[in-house]
N, C-alpha and C. Protein backbone atom coordinates (compact mmCIF):
# COMPACT_ATOMS: atom_id res chain seq x y z
N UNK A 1 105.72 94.55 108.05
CA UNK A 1 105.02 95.78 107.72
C UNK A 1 104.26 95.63 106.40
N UNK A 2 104.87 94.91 105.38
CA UNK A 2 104.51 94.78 103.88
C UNK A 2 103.01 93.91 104.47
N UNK A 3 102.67 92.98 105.19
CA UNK A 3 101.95 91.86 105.29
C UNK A 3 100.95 92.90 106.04
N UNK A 4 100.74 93.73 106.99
CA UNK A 4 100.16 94.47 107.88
C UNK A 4 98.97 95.16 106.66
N UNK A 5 100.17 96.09 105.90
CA UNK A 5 99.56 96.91 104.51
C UNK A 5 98.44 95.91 103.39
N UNK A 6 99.08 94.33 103.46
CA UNK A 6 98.27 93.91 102.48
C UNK A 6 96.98 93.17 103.40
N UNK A 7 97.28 93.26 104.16
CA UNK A 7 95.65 93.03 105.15
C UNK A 7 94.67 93.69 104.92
N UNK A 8 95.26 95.06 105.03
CA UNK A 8 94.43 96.13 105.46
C UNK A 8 93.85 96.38 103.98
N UNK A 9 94.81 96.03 103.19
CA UNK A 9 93.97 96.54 101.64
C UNK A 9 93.18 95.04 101.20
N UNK A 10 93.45 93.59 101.43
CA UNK A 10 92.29 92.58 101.46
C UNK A 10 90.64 93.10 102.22
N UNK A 11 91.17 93.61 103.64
CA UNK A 11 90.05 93.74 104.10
C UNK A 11 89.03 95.36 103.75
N UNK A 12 89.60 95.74 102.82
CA UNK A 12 89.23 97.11 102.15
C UNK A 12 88.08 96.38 100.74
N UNK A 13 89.19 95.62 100.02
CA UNK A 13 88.77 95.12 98.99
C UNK A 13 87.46 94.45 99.32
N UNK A 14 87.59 93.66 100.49
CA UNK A 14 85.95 92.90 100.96
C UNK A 14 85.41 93.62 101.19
N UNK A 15 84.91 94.68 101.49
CA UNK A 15 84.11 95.84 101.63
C UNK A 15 83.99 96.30 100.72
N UNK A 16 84.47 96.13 99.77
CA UNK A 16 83.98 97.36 98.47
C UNK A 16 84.51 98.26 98.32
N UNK A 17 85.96 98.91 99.37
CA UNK A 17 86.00 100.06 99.51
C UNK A 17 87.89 100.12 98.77
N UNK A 18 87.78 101.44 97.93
CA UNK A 18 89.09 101.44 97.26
C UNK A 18 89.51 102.47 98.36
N UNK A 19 91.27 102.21 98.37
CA UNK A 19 91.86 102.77 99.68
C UNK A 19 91.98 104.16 99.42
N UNK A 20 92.49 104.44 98.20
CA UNK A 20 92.59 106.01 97.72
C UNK A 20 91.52 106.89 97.67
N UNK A 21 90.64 106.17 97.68
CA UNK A 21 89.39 107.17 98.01
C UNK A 21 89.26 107.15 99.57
N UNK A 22 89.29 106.39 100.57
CA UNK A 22 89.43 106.63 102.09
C UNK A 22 89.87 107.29 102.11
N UNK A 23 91.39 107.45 101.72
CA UNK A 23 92.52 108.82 101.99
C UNK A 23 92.23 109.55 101.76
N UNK A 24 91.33 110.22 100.43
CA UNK A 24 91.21 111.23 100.09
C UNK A 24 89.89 111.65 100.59
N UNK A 25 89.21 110.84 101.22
CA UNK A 25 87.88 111.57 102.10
C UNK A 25 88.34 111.72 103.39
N UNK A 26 88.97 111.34 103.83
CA UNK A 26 89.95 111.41 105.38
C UNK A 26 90.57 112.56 105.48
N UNK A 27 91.20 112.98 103.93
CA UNK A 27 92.12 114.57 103.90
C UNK A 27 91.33 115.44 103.85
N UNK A 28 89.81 114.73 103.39
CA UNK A 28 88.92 116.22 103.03
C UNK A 28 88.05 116.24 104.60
N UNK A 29 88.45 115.33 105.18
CA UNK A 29 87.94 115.38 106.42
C UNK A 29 88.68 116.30 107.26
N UNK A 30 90.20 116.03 107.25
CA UNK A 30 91.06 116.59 108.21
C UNK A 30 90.84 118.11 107.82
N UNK A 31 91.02 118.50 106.23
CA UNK A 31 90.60 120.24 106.05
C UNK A 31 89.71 120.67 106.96
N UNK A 32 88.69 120.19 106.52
CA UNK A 32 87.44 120.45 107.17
C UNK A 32 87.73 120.80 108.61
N UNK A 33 88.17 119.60 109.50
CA UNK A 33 88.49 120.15 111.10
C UNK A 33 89.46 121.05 111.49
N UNK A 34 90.51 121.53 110.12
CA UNK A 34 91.00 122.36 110.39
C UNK A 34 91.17 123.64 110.26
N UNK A 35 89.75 123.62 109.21
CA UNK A 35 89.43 125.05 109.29
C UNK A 35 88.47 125.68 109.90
N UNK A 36 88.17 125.06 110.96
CA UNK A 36 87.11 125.40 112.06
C UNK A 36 87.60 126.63 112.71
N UNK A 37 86.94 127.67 113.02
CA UNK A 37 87.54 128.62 114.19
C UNK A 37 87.55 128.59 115.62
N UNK A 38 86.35 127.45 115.88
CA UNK A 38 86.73 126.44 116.98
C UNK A 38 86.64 125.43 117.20
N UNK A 39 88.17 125.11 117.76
CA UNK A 39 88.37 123.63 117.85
C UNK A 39 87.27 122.46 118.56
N UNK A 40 86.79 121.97 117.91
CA UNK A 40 86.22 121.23 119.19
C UNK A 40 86.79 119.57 118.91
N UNK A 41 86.84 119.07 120.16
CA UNK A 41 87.89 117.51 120.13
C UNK A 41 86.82 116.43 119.26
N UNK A 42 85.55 116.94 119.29
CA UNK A 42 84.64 115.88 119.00
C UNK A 42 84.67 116.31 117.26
N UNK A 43 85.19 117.24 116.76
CA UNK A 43 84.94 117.64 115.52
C UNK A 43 86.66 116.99 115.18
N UNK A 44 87.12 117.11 115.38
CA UNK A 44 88.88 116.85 115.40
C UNK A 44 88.84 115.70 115.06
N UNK A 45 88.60 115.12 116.12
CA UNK A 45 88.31 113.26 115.76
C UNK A 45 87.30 112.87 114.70
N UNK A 46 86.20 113.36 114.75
CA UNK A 46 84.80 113.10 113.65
C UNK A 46 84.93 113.00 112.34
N UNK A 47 85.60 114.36 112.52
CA UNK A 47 85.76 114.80 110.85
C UNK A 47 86.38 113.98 109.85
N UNK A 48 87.42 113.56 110.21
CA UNK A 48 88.25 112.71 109.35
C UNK A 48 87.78 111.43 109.35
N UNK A 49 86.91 110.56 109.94
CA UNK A 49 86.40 109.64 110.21
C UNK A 49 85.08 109.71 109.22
N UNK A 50 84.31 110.50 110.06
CA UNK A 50 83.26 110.90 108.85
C UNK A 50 83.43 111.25 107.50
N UNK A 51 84.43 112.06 107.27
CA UNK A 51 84.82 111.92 105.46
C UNK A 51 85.17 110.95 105.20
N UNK A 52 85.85 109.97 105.71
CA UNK A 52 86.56 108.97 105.19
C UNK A 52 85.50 107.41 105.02
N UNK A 53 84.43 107.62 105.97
CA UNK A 53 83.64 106.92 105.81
C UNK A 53 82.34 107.43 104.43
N UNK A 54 82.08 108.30 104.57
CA UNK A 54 81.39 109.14 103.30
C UNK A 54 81.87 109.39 102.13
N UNK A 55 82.66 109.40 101.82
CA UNK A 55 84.05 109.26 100.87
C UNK A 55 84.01 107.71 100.36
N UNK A 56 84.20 106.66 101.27
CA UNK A 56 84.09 105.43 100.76
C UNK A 56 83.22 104.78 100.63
N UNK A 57 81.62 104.97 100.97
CA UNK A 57 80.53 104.74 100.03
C UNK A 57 79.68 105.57 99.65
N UNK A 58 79.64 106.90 99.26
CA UNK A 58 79.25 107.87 98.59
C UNK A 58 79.81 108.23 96.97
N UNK A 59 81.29 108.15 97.21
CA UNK A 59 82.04 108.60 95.86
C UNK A 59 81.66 107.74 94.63
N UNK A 60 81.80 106.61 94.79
CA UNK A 60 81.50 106.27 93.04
C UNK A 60 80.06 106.04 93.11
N UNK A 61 78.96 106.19 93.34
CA UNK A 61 77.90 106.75 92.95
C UNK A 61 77.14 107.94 92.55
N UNK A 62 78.41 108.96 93.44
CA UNK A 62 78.52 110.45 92.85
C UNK A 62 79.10 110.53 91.41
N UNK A 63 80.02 109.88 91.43
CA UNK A 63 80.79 110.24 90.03
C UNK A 63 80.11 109.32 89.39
N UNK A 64 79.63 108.31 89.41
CA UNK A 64 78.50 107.56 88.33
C UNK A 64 77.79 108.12 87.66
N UNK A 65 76.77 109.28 88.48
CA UNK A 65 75.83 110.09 88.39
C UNK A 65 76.87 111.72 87.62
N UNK A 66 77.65 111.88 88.10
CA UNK A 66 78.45 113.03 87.24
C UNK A 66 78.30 112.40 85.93
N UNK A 67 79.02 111.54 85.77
CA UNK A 67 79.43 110.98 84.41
C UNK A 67 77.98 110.79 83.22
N UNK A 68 77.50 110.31 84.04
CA UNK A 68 75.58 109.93 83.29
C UNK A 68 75.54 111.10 82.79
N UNK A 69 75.27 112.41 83.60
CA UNK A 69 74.70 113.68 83.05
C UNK A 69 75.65 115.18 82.68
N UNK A 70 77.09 114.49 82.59
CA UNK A 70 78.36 115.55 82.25
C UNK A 70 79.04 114.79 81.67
N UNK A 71 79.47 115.65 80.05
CA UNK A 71 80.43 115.08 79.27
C UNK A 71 82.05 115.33 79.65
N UNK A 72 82.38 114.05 80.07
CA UNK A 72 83.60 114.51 80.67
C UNK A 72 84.76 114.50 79.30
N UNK A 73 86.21 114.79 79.74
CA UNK A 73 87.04 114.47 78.73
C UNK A 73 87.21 112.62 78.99
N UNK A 74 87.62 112.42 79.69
CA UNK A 74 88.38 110.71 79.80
C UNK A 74 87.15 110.29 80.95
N UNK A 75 86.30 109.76 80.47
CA UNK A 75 85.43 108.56 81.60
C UNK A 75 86.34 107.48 82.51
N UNK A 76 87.66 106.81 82.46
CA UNK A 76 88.07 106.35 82.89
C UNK A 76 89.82 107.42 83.87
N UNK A 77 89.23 108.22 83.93
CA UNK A 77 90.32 109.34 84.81
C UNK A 77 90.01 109.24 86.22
N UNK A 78 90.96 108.67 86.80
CA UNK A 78 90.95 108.56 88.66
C UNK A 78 91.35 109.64 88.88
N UNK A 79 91.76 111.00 88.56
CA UNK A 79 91.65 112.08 89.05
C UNK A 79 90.24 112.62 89.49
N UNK A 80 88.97 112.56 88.98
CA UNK A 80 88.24 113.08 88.83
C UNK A 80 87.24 112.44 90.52
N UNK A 81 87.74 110.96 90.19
CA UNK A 81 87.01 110.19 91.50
C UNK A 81 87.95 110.81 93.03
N UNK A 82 89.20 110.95 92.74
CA UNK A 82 89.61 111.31 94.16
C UNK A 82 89.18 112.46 94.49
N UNK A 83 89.21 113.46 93.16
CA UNK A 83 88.46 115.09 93.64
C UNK A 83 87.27 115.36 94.42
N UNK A 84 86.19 113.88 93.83
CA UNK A 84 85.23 113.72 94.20
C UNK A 84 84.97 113.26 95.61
N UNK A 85 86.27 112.22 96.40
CA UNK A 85 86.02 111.85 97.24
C UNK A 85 86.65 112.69 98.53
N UNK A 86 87.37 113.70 97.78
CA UNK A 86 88.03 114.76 98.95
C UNK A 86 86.93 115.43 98.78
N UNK A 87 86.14 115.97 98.18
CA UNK A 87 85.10 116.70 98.15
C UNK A 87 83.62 116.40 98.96
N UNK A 88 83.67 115.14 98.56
CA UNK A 88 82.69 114.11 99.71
C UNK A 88 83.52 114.67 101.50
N UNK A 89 84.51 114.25 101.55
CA UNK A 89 84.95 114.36 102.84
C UNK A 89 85.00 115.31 103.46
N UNK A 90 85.32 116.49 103.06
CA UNK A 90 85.22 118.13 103.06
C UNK A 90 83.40 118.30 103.63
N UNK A 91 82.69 117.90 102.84
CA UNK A 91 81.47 118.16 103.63
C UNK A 91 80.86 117.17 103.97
N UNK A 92 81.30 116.45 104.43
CA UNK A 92 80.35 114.78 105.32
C UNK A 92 80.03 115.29 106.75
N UNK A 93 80.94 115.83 106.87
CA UNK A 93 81.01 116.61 108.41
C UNK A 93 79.82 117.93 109.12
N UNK A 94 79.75 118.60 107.46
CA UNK A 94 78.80 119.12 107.43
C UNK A 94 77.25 118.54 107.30
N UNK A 95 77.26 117.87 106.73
CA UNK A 95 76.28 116.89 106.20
C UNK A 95 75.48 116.12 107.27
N UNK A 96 76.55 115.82 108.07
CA UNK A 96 75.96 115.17 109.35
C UNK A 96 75.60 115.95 110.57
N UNK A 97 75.90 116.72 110.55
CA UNK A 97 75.46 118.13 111.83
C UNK A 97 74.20 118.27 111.13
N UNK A 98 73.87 118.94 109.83
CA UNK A 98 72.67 119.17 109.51
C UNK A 98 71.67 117.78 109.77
N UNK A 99 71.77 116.65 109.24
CA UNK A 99 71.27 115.46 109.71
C UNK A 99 70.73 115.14 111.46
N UNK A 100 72.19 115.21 111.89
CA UNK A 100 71.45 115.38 113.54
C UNK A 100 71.00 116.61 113.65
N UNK A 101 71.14 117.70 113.63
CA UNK A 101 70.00 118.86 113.96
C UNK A 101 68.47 118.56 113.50
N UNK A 102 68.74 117.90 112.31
CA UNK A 102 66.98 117.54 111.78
C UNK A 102 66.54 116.27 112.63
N UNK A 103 67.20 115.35 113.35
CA UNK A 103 66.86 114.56 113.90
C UNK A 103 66.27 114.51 115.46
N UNK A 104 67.57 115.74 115.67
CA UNK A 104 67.06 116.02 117.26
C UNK A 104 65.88 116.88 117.07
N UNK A 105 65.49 117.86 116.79
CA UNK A 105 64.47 118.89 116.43
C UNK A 105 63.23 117.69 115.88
N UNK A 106 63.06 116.75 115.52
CA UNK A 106 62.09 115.91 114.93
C UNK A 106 61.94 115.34 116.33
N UNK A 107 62.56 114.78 117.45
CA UNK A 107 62.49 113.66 118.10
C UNK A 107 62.74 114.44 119.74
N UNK A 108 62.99 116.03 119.15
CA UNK A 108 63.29 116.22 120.52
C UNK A 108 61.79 116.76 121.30
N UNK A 109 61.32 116.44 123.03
CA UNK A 109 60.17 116.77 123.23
C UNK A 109 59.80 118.25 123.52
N UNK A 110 58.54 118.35 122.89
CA UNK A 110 57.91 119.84 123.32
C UNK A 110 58.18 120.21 124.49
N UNK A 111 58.13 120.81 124.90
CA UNK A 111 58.18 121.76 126.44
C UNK A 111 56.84 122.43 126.78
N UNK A 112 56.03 121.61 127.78
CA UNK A 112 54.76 122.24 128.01
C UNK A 112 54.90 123.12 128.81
N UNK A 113 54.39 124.13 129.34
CA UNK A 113 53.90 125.30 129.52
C UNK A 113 52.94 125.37 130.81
């Protein structure tokens, strides 16, 4: 099990991607699908996937950009990056509905008459 865990965090590390921020865009994913008033299976599954993927290359360029133009107390506080990446995850979901709506509406055909 120990060897399974350190795979999964080698093959995290080759990606670029820190694990605590997955988790915490994954949780802001799961909120998200669960505060829907309707369920839908494709949002259930999505959501947490989609935060967790948005979460792990979105967040430290967000908080890069926080930090540049907000005086924080501690520049080196991992509280501030996980807030950021549950916060990423929380609306990735959203983020991407608006995205495909602008995509289909761009690409979808007129209806002649």
């Amino acid at each position: 099990m120990v060897r399974v865990e350190a795979m999964i965090q080698e093959f995290l590390d080759a990606l670029g991607i820190k694990a605590p921020v997955v988790v915490a865009g994954l949780s802001g994913g799961i909120l998200r699908a669960l505060s829907r008033h309707r369920y839908k299976v494709r949002e259930m599954v999505a959501s947490p996937i989609c935060g967790a993927l948005a979460a792990a290359y979105l967040t430290l360029p967000v908080v890069h950009y926080i930090r540049a133009g907000l005086p924080l107390p501690s520049p080196d506080d991992d509280t501030m990056t996980l807030a950021a990446a549950f916060l990423i995850g929380v609306s990735a979901m959203w983020i991407s509905d608006i995205v495909f709506e602008v995509v289909v509406r761009r690409f979808k055909p007129e209806k002649e008459e």
